[in-house]
C-alpha atoms as a PDB file:
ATOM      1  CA  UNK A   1       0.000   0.000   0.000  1.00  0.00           C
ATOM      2  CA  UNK A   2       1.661   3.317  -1.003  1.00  0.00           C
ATOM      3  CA  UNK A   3       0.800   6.366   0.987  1.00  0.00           C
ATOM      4  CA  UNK A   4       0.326   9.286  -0.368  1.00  0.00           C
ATOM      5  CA  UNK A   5       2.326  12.476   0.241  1.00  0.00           C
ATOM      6  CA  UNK A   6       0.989  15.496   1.265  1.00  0.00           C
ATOM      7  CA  UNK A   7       1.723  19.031   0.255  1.00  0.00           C
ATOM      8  CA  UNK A   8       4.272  21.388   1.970  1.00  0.00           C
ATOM      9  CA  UNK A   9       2.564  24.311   2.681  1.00  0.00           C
ATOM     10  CA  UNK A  10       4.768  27.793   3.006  1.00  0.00           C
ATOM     11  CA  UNK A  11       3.788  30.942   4.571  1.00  0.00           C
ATOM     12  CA  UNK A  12       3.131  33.980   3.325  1.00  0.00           C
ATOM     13  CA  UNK A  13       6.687  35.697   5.205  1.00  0.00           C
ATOM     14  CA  UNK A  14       8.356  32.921   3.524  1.00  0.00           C
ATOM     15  CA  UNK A  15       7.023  33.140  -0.261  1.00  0.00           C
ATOM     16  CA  UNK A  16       7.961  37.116   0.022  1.00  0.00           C
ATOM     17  CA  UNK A  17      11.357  36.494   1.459  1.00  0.00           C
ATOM     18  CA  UNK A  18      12.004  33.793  -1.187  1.00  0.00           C
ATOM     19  CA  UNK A  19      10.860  35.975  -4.164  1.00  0.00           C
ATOM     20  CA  UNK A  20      13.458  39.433  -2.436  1.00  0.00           C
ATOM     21  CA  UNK A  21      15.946  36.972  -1.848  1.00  0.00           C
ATOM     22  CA  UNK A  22      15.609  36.036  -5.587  1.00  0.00           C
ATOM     23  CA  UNK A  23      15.409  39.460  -6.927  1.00  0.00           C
ATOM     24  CA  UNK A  24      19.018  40.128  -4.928  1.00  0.00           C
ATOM     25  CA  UNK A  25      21.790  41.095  -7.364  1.00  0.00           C
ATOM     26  CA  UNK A  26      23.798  38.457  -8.575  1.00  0.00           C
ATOM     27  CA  UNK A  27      21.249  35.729  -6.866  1.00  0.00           C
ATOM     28  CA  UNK A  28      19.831  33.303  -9.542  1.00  0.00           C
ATOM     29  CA  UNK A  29      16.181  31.688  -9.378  1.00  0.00           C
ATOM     30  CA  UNK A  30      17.996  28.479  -9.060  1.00  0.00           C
ATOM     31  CA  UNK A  31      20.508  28.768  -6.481  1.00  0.00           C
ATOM     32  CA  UNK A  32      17.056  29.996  -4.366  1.00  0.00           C
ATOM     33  CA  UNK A  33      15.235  27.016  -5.071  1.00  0.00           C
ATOM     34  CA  UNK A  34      18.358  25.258  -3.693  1.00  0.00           C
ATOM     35  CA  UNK A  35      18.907  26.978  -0.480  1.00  0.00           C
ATOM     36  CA  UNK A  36      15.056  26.632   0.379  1.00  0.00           C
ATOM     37  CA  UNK A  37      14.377  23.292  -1.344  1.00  0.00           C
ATOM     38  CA  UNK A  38      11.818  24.135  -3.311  1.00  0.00           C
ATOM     39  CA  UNK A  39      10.897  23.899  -7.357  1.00  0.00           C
ATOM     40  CA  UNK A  40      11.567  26.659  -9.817  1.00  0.00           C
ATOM     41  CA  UNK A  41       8.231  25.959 -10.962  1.00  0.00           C
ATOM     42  CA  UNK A  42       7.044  26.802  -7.541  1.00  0.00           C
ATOM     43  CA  UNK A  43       9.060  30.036  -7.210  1.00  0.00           C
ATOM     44  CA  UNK A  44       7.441  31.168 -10.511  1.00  0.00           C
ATOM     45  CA  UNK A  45       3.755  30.510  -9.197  1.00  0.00           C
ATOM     46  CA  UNK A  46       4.908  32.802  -6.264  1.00  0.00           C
ATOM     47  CA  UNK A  47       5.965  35.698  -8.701  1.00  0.00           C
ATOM     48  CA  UNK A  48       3.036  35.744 -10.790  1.00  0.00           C
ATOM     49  CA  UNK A  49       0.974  35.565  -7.581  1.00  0.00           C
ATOM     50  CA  UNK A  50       2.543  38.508  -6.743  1.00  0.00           C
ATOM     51  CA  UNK A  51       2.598  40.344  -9.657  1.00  0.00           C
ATOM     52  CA  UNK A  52      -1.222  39.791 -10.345  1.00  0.00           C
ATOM     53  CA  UNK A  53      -2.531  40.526  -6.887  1.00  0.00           C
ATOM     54  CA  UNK A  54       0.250  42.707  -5.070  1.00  0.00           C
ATOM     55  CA  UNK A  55      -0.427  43.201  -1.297  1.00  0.00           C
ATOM     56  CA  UNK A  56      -3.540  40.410  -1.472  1.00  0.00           C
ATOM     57  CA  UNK A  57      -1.144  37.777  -2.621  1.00  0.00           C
ATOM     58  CA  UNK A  58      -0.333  34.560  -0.277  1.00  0.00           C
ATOM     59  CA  UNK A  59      -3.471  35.409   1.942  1.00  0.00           C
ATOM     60  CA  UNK A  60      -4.813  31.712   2.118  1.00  0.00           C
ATOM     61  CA  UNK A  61      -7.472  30.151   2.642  1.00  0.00           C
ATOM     62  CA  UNK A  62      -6.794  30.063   6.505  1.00  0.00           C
ATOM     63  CA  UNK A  63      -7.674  32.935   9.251  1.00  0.00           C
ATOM     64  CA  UNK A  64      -7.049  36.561   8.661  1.00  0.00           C
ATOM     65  CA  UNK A  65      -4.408  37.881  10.677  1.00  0.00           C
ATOM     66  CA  UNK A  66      -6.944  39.977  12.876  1.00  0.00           C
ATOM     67  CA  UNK A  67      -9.486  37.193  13.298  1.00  0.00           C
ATOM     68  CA  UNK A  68      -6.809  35.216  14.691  1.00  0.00           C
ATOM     69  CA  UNK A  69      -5.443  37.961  16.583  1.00  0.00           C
ATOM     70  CA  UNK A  70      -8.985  39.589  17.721  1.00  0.00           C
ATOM     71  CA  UNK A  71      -9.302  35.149  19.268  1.00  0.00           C
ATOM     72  CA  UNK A  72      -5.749  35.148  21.160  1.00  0.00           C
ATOM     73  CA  UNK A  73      -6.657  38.458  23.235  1.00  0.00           C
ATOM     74  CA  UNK A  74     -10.122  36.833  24.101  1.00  0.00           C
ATOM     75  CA  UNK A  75      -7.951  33.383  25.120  1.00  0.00           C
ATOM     76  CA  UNK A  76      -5.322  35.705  26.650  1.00  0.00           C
ATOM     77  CA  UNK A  77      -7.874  37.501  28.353  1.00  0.00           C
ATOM     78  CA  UNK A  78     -10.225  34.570  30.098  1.00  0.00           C
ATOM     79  CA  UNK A  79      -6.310  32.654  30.772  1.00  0.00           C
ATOM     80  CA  UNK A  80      -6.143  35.858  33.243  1.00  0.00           C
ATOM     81  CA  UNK A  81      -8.999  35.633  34.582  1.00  0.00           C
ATOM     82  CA  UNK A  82      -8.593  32.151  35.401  1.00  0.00           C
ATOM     83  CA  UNK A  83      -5.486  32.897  36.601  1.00  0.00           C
ATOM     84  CA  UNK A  84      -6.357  35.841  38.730  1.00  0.00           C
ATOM     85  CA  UNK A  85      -9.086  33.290  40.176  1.00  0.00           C
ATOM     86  CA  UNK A  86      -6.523  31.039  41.309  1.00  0.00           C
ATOM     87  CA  UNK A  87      -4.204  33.469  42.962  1.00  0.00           C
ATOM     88  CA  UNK A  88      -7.419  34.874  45.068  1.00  0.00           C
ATOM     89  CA  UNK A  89      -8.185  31.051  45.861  1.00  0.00           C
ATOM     90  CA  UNK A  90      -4.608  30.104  46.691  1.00  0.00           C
ATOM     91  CA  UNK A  91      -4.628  33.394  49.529  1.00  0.00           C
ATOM     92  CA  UNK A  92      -8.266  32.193  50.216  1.00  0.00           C
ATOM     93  CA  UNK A  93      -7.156  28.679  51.496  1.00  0.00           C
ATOM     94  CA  UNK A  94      -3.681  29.272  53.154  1.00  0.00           C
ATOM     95  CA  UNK A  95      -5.897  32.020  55.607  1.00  0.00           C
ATOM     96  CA  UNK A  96      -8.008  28.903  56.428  1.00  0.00           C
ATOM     97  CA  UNK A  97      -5.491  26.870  57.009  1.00  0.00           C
ATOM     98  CA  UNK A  98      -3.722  28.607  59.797  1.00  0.00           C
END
């Protein structure tokens, strides 16, 4: 039974540093593809991304940066309150103790 591999799946901070890091003087699509083990075919799906949609390329089909940022404050901010909770039960029970 063969399995079946998967995709790699890059980020958006990496496709942009690829493609500057390509577009460096004297630095060769190739050598790129090297360093960061990816296809030249790959590299040149990255470019035209870019070049098509500009500042909307590599978004993904994932979470928006502020969605996912608006849901760690809210999990930041009830992992403090639980946390505060604890430190008022902690005093709570060594004042019983005694």
């Amino acid at each position: 039974m063969s399995r079946r591999r998967g995709y790699k799946r890059y980020g958006a901070e990496f496709k942009r540093e690829a493609l500057k890091r390509a577009s460096e003087d004297g630095m060769t699509d190739k050598v790129v593809c090297e360093e960061l083990g990816i296809s030249a075919r790959q590299l040149a799906r990255w470019r035209d991304e870019l070049r098509l949609l500009g500042d909307d390329a590599f978004l993904g089909k994932g979470q928006s940066r502020n969605e996912e940022l608006t849901r760690l404050k809210r999990e930041l901010a009830k992992v403090k309150q639980e946390r505060d909770f604890l430190k008022d039960a902690v005093v709570y029970f060594a004042k019983e103790s005694k």
